[in-house]
C-alpha atoms as a PDB file:
ATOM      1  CA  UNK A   1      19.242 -30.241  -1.099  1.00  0.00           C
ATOM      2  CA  UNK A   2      15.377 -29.933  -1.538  1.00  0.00           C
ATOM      3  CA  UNK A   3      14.063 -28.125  -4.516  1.00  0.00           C
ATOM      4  CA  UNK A   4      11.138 -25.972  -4.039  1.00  0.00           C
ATOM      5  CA  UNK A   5       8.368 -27.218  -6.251  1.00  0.00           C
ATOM      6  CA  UNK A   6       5.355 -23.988  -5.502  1.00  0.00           C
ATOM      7  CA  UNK A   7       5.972 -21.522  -8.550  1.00  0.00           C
ATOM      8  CA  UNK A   8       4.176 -17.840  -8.266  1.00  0.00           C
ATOM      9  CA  UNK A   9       0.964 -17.608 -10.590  1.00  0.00           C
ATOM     10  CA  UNK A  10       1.309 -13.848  -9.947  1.00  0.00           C
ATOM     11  CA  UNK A  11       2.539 -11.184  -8.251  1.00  0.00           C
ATOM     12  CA  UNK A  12       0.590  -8.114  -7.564  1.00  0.00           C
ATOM     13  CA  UNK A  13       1.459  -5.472  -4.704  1.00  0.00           C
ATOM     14  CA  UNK A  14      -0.965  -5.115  -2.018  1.00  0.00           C
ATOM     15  CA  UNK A  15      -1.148  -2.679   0.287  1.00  0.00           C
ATOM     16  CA  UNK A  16      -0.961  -3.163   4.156  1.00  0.00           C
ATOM     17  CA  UNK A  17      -4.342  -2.624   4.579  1.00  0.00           C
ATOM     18  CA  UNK A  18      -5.377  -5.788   2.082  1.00  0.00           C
ATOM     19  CA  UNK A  19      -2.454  -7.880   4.330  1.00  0.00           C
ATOM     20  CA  UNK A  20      -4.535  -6.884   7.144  1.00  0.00           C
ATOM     21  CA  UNK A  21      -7.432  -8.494   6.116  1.00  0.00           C
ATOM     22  CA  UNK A  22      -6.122 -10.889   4.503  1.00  0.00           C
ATOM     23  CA  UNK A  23      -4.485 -11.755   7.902  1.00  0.00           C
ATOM     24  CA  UNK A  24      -7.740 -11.597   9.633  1.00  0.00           C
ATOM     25  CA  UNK A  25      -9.174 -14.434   6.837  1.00  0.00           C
ATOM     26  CA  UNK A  26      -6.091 -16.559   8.062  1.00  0.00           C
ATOM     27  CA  UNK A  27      -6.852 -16.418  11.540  1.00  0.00           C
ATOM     28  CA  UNK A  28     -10.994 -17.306  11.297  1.00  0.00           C
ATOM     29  CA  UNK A  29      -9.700 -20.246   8.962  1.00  0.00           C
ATOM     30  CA  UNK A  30      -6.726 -21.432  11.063  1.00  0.00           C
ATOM     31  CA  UNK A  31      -7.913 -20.417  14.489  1.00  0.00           C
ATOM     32  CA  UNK A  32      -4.522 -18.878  15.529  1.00  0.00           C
ATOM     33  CA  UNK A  33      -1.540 -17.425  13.817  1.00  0.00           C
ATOM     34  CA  UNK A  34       2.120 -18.539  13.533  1.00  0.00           C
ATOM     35  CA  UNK A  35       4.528 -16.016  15.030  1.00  0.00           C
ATOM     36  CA  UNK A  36       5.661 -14.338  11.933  1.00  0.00           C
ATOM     37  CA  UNK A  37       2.201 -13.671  11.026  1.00  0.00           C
ATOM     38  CA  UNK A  38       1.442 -12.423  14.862  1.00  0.00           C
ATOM     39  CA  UNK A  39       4.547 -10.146  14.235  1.00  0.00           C
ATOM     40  CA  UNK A  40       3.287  -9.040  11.294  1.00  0.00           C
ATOM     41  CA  UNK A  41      -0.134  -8.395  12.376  1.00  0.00           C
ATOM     42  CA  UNK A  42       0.811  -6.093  15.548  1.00  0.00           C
ATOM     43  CA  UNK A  43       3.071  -3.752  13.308  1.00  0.00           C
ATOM     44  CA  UNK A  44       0.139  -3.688  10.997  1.00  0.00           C
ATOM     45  CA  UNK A  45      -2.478  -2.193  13.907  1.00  0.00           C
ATOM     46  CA  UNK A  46       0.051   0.215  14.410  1.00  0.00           C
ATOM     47  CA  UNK A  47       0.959   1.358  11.166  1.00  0.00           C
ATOM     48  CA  UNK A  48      -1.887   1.100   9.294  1.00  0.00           C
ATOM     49  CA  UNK A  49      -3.755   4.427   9.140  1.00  0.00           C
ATOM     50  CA  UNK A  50      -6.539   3.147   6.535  1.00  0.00           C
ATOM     51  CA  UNK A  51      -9.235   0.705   6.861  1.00  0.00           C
ATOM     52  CA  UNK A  52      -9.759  -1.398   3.941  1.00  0.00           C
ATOM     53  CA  UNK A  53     -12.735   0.818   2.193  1.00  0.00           C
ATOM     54  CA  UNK A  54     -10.877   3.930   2.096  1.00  0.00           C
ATOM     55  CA  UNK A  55      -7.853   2.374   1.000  1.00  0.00           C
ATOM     56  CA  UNK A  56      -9.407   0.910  -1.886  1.00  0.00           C
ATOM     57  CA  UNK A  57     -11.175   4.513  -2.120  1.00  0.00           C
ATOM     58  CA  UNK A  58      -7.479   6.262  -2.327  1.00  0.00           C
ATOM     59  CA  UNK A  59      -6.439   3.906  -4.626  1.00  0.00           C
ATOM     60  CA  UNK A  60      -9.022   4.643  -7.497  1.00  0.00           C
ATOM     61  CA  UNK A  61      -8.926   7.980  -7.056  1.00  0.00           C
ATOM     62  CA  UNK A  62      -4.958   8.291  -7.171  1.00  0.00           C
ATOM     63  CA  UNK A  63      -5.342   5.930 -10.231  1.00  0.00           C
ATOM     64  CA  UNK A  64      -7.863   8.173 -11.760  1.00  0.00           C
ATOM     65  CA  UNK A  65      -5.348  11.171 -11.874  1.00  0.00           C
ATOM     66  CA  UNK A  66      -3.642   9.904 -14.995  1.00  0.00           C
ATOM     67  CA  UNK A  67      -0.059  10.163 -13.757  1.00  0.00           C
ATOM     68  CA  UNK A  68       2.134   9.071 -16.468  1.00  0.00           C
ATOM     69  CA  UNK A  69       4.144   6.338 -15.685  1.00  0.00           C
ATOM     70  CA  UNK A  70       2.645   5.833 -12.057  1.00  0.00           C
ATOM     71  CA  UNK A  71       2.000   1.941 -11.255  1.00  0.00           C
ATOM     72  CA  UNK A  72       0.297  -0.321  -8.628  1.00  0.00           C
ATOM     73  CA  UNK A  73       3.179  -0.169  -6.800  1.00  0.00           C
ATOM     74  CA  UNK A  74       4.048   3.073  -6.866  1.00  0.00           C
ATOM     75  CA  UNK A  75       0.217   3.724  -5.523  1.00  0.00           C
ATOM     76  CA  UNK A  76       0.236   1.103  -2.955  1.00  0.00           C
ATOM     77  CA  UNK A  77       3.733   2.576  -1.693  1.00  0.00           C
ATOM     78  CA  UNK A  78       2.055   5.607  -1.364  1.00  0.00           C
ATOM     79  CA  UNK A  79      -0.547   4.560   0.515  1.00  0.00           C
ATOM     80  CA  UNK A  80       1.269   2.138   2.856  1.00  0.00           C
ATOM     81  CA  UNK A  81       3.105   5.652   3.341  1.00  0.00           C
ATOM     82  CA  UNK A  82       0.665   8.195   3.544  1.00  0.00           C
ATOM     83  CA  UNK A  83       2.359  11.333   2.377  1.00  0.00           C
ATOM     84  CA  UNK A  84       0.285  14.836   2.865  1.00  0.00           C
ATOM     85  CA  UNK A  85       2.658  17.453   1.473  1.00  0.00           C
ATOM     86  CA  UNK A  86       4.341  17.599  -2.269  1.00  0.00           C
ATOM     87  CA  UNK A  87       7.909  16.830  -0.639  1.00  0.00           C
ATOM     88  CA  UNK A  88       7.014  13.923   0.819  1.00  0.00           C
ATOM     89  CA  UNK A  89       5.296  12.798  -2.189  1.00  0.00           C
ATOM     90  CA  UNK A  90       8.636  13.571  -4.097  1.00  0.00           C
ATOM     91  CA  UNK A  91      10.653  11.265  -1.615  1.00  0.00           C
ATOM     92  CA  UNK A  92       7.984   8.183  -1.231  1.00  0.00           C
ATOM     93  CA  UNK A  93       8.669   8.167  -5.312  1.00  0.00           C
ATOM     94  CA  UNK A  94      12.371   9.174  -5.344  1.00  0.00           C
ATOM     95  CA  UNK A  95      13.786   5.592  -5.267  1.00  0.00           C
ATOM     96  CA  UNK A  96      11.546   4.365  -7.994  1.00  0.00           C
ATOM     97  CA  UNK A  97      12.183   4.921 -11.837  1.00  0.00           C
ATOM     98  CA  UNK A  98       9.040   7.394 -11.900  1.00  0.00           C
ATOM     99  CA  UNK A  99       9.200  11.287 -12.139  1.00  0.00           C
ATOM    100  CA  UNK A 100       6.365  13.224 -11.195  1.00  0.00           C
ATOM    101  CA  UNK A 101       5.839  17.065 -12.258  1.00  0.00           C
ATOM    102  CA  UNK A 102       5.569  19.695  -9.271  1.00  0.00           C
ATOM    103  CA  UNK A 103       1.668  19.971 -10.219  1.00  0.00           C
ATOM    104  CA  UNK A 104       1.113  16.284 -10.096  1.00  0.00           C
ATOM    105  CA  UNK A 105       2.926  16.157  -6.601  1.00  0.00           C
ATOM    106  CA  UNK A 106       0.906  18.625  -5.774  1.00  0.00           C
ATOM    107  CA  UNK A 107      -2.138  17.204  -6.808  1.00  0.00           C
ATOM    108  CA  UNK A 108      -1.457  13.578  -5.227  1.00  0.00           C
ATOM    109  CA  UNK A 109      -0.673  15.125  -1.566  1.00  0.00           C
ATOM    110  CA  UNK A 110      -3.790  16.818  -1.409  1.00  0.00           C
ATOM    111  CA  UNK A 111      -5.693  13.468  -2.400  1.00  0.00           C
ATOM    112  CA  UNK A 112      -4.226  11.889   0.569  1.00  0.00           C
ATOM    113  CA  UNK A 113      -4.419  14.949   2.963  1.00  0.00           C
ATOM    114  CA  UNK A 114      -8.552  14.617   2.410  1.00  0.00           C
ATOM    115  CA  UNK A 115      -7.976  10.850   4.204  1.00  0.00           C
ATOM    116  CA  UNK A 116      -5.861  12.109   6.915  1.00  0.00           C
ATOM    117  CA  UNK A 117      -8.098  11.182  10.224  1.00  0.00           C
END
């Protein structure tokens, strides 16, 4: 049975956006995709709402709220997701270990309404 030898340096969540370019580097270096990757990149032009700027953009400014407990990965969910109301907020975050006050749900769907197209 052969034994993988690559070992991860380090794992850090990006968000669909950054696989979207980061798909686009792949294909000027390669010249053409593999089919997973072509996969990939059609549900990304159709689920991606963000281009990379304001996703980066979003992502300081949720960061810069102060959330307690609120990761990279919780922020990159949410913007992979693009909630615009408290409740959705609420259920983006429900199957993580974080809890968010009302006010901070609050406060994080109206950061992500002001990107809604």
């Amino acid at each position: 049975m052969p034994t993988s030898t690559a070992n991860a340096i380090s794992e850090t969540p990006i968000t669909m956006t950054e696989l979207k370019a980061e798909l686009e580097n792949v294909r000027t270096r390669d010249a053409e995709l593999n089919f997973r990757a072509q996969k990939t990149e059609e549900y990304l032009q159709q689920f991606t709402l963000l281009d990379k700027k304001e996703a980066d953009e979003l992502s300081k400014k949720i960061a810069a709220l102060d959330i307690p407990r609120l990761k990279a990965d919780h922020i990159v969910k949410l913007i992979d997701i693009f909630p615009t109301d408290p409740e959705e907020v609420k259920a983006v975050l429900q199957g993580t270990t974080v809890t968010v006050s009302k006010d901070n749900l609050k406060r994080i769907a109206d950061l992500v309404a002001e990107f809604k197209k």
